[in-house]
Protein backbone atom coordinates (compact mmCIF):
# COMPACT_ATOMS: atom_id res chain seq x y z
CA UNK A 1 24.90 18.05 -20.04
CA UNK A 2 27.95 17.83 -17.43
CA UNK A 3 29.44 14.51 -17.28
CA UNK A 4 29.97 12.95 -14.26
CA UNK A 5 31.24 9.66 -14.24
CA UNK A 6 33.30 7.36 -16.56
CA UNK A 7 32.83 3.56 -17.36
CA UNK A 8 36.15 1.56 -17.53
CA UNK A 9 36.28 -1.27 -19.65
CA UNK A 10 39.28 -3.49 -19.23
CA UNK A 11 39.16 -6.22 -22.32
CA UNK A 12 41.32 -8.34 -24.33
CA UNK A 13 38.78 -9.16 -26.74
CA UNK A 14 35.40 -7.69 -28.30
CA UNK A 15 32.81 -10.46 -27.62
CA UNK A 16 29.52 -8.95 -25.97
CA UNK A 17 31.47 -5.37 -25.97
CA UNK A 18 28.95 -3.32 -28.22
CA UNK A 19 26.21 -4.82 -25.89
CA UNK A 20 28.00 -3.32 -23.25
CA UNK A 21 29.01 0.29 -24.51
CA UNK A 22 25.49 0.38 -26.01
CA UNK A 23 24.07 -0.22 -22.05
CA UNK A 24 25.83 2.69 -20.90
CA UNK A 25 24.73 4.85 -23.69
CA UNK A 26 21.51 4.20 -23.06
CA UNK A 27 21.40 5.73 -19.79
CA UNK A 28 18.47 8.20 -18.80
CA UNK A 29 18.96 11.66 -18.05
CA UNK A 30 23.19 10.74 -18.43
CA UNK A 31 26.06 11.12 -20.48
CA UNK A 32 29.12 8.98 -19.76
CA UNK A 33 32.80 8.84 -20.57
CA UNK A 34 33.62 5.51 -22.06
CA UNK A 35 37.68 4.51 -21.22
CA UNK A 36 38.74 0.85 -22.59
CA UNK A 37 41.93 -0.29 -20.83
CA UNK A 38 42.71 -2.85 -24.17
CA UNK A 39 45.03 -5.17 -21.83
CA UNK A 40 46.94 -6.75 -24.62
CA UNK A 41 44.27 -7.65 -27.01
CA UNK A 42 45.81 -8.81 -30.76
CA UNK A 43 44.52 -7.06 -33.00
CA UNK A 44 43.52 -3.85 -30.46
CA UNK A 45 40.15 -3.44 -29.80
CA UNK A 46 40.20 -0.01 -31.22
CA UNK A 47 41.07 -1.14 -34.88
CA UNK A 48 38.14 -3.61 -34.11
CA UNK A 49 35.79 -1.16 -32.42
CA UNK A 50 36.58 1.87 -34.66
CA UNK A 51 36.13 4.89 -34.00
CA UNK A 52 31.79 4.77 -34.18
CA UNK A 53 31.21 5.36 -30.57
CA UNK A 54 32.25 9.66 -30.20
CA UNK A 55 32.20 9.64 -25.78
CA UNK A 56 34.75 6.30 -26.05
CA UNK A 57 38.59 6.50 -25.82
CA UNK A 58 41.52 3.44 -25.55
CA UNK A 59 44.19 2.79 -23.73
CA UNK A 60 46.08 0.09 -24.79
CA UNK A 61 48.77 -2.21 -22.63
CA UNK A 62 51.48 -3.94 -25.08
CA UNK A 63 51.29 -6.74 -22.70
CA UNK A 64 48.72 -8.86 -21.09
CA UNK A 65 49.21 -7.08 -17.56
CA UNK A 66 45.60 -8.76 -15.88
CA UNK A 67 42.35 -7.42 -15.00
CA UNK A 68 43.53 -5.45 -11.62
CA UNK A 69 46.01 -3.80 -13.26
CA UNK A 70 44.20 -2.36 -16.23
CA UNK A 71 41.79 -1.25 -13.60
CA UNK A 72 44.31 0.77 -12.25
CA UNK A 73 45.56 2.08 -15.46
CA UNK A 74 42.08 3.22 -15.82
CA UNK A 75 41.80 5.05 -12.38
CA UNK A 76 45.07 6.96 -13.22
CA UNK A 77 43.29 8.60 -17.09
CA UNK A 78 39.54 9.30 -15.25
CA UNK A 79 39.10 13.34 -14.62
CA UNK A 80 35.31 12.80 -13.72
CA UNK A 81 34.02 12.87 -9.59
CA UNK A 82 32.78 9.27 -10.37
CA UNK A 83 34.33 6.01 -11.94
CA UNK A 84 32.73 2.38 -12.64
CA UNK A 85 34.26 -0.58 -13.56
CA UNK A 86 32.41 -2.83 -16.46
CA UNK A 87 33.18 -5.51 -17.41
CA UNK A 88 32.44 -5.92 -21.31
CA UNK A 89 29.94 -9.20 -21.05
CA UNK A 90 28.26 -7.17 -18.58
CA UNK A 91 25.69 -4.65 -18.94
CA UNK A 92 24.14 -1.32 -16.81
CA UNK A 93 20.38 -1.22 -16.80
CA UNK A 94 19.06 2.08 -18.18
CA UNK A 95 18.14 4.05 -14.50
CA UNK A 96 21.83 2.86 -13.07
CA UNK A 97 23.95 5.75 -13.16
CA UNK A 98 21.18 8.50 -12.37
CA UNK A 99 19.86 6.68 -9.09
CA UNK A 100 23.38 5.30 -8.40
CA UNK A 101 24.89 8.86 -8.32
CA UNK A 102 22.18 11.01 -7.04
CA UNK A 103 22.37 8.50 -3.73
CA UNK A 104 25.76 8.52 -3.41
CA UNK A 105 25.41 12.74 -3.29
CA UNK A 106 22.61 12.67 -1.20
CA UNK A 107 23.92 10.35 1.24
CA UNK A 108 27.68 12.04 0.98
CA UNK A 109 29.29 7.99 -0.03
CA UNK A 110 32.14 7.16 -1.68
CA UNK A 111 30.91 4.71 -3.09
CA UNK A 112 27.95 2.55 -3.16
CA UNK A 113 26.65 -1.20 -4.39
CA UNK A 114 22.99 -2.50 -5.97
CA UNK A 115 21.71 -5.56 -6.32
CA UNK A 116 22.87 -7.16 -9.65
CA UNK A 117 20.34 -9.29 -12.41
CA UNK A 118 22.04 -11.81 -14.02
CA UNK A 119 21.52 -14.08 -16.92
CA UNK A 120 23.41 -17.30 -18.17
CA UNK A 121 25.56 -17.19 -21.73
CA UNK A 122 23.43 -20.01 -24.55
CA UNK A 123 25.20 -23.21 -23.81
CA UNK A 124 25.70 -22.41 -19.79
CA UNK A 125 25.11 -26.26 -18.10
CA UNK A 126 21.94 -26.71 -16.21
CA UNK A 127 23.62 -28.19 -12.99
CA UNK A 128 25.51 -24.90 -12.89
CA UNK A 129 22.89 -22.54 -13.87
CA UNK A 130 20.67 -24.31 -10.48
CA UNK A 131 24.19 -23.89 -8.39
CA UNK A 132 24.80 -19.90 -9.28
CA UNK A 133 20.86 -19.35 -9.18
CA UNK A 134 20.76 -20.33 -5.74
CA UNK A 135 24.24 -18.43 -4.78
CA UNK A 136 22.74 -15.17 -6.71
CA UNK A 137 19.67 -15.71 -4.06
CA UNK A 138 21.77 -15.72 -1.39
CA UNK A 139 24.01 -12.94 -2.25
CA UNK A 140 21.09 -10.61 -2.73
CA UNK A 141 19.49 -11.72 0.73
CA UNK A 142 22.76 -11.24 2.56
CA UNK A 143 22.59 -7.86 0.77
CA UNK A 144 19.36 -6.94 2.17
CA UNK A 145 19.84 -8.27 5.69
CA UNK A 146 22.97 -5.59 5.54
CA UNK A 147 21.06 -2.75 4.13
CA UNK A 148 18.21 -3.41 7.00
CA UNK A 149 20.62 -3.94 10.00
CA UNK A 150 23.11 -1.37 8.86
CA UNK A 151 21.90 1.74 8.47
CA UNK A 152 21.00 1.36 4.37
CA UNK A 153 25.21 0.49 4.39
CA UNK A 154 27.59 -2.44 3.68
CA UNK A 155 28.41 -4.47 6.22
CA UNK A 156 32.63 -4.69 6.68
CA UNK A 157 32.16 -8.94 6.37
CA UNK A 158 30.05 -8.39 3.56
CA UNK A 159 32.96 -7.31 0.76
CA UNK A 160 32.55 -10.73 -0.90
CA UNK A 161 28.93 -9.79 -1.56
CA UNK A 162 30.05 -7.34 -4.26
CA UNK A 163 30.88 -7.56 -8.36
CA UNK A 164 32.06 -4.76 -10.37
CA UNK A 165 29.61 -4.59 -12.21
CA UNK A 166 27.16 -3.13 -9.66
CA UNK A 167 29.42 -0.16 -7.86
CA UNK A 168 30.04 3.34 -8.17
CA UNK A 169 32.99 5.08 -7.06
CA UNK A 170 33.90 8.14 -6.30
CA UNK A 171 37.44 8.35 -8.39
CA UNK A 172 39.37 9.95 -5.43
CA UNK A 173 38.17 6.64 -3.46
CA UNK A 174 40.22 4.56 -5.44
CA UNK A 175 43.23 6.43 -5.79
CA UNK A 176 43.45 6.36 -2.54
CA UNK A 177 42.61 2.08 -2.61
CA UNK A 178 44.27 0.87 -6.36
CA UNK A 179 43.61 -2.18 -7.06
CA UNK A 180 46.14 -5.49 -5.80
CA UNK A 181 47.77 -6.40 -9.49
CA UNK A 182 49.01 -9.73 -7.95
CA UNK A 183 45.41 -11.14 -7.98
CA UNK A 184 44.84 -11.89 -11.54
CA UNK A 185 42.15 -14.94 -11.54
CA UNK A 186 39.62 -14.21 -8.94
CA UNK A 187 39.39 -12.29 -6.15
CA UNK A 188 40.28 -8.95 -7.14
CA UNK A 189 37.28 -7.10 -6.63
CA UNK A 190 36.71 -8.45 -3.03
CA UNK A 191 40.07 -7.49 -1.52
CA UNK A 192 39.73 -4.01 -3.02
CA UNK A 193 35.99 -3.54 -1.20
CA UNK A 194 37.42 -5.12 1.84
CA UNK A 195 40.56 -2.52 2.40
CA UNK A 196 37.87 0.30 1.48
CA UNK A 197 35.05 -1.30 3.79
CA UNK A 198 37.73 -1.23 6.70
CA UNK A 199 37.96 2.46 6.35
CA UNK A 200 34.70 4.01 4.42
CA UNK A 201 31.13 3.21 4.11
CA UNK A 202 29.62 1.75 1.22
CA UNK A 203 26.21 2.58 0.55
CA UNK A 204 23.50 -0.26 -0.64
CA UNK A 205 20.62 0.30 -3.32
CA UNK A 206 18.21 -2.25 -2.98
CA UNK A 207 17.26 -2.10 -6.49
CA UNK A 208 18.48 -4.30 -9.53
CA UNK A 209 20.20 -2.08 -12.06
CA UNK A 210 22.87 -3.82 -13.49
CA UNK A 211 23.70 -6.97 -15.39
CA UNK A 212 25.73 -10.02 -14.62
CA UNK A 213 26.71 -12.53 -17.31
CA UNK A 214 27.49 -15.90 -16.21
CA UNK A 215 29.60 -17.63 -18.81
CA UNK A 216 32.52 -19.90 -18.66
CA UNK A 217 35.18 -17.01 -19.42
CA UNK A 218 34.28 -14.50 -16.77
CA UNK A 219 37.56 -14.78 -15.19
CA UNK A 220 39.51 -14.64 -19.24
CA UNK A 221 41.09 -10.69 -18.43
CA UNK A 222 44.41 -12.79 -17.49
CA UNK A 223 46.10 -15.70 -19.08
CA UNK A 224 47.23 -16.68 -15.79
CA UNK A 225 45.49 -20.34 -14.74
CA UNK A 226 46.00 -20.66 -10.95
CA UNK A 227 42.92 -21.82 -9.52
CA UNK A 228 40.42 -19.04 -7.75
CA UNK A 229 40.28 -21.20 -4.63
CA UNK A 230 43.88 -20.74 -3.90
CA UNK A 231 42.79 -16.42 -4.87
CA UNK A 232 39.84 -16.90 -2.01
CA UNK A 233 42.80 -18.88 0.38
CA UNK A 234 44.40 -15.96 0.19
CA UNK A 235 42.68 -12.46 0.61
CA UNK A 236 41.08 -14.02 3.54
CA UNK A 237 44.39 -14.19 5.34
CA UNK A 238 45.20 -11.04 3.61
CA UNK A 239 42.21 -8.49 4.21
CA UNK A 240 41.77 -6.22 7.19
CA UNK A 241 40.92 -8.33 10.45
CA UNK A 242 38.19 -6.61 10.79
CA UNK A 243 36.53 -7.86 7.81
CA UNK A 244 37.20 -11.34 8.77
CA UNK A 245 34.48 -10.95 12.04
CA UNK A 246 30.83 -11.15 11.33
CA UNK A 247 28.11 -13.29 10.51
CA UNK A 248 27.84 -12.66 6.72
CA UNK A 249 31.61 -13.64 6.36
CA UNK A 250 30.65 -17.22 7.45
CA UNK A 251 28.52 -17.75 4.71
CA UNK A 252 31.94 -17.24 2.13
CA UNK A 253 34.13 -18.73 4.38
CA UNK A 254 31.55 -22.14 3.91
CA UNK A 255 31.23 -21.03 0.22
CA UNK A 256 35.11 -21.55 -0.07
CA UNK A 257 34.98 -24.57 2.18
CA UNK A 258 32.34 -26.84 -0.17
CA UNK A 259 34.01 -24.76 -3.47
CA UNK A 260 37.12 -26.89 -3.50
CA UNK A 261 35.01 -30.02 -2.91
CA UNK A 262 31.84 -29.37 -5.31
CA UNK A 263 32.80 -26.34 -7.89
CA UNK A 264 36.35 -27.40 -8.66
CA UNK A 265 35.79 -30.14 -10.97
């Protein structure tokens, strides 16, 4: 069985990681690479993993260095034509890889986004389970509306609409885009799909095949504390201008708006 594609982990710890390296084994028809980018973790996470899982290798920082950066330590070591990012409380349903790649080759994309599940970590709040229920319905709407009006693609305003946990690259893509290592708390992933979205499509899948955990340290890859609201202040000065037109950007720009009033406390 050729393998295509390889799932990068970047961790500093182990919690919910077996769950997640046991969801990409468990893909049909598939065999994956597993890379973990161990970003400064004490002890490593390969003397706490072992060595049980054959298809997994580590990389290890000797410093906390932040999520974007072991991202982009990961892009550097991946010799497969495709590359996702995972984060290790998240998981890939057992269909992702096979329909995510076979559309990406059939429709000649670098790249290309589902629509994510998601589930809330025991102990998650009930006012904030109601408040990221309702955002997860509006996500995958605004996900929908772009696959209908744009030809099955991405919408450029619609980078903020995207997670690692539910793309597929093509690794050439994102040598070409690395990753900005100044963002370490929060908006990482949408700067990187906005600077792509400016010059590539991005294909949509509107099926569910991944797995989003929320759970109070989703954001724990870096130690660094600055608020995500000033990260969101930011990459939208920052990202192409042509990204910052549209109707679905709107909807984030009014996210970030009420977000320093309502989500900050």
């Amino acid at each position: 069985m050729i393998t295509k594609l390889t799932v990068v982990i970047p961790t500093n710890r182990t919690k919910y990681l077996d769950e997640a390296i046991n969801s990409i084994n468990g893909q049909h028809n598939f065999k994956c690479n597993i890379l973990i980018v161990d970003d400064g973790a004490t002890p490593s996470i390969e003397s706490q993993i072992g060595k049980q899982y054959p298809n997994l290798k580590y990389i290890k920082h000797s410093k906390n260095k932040g999520l974007p950066a072991s991202r982009n330590t990961g892009v550097k070591a991946v010799k497969t034509e495709f590359l996702v990012f995972l984060d290790c409380d998240d998981l890939l349903k057992p269909n992702f890889v096979q329909e995510m790649i076979s559309t990406c080759e059939k429709n000649n994309w670098q790249a290309c986004v589902c629509l994510p599940d998601f589930f809330f970590s025991h102990g998650f709040p009930i006012n904030r389970k109601i408040i990221f229920f309702l955002l997860s319905i509006i996500r995958d709407l605004l996900l929908l509306f772009s696959y209908i009006f744009n030809h099955k693609c991405l919408s450029r305003d619609g980078f903020f609409l995207v997670q690692s946990s539910h793309v597929i690259f093509k690794t050439a893509l994102l040598r070409r885009f690395p990753s900005d290592e100044s963002y370490l708390t929060a908006a990482n992933d949408w700067k990187l799909m906005a600077e792509i979205l400016a010059q590539e499509k991005v294909g949509i899948i509107p099926k569910k095949l991944s797995c989003y955990r929320y759970h109070y340290q989703s954001q724990s890859q870096s130690r660094n504390t600055v608020s995500k609201w000033v990260y969101y202040d930011r990459m939208l000065r920052e990202i192409p201008n042509v990204c910052q037109k549209g109707s679905l950007v709107n909807f984030f720009k009014m996210y970030n708006f009420l977000g320093h009033r309502l989500l900050s406390s």
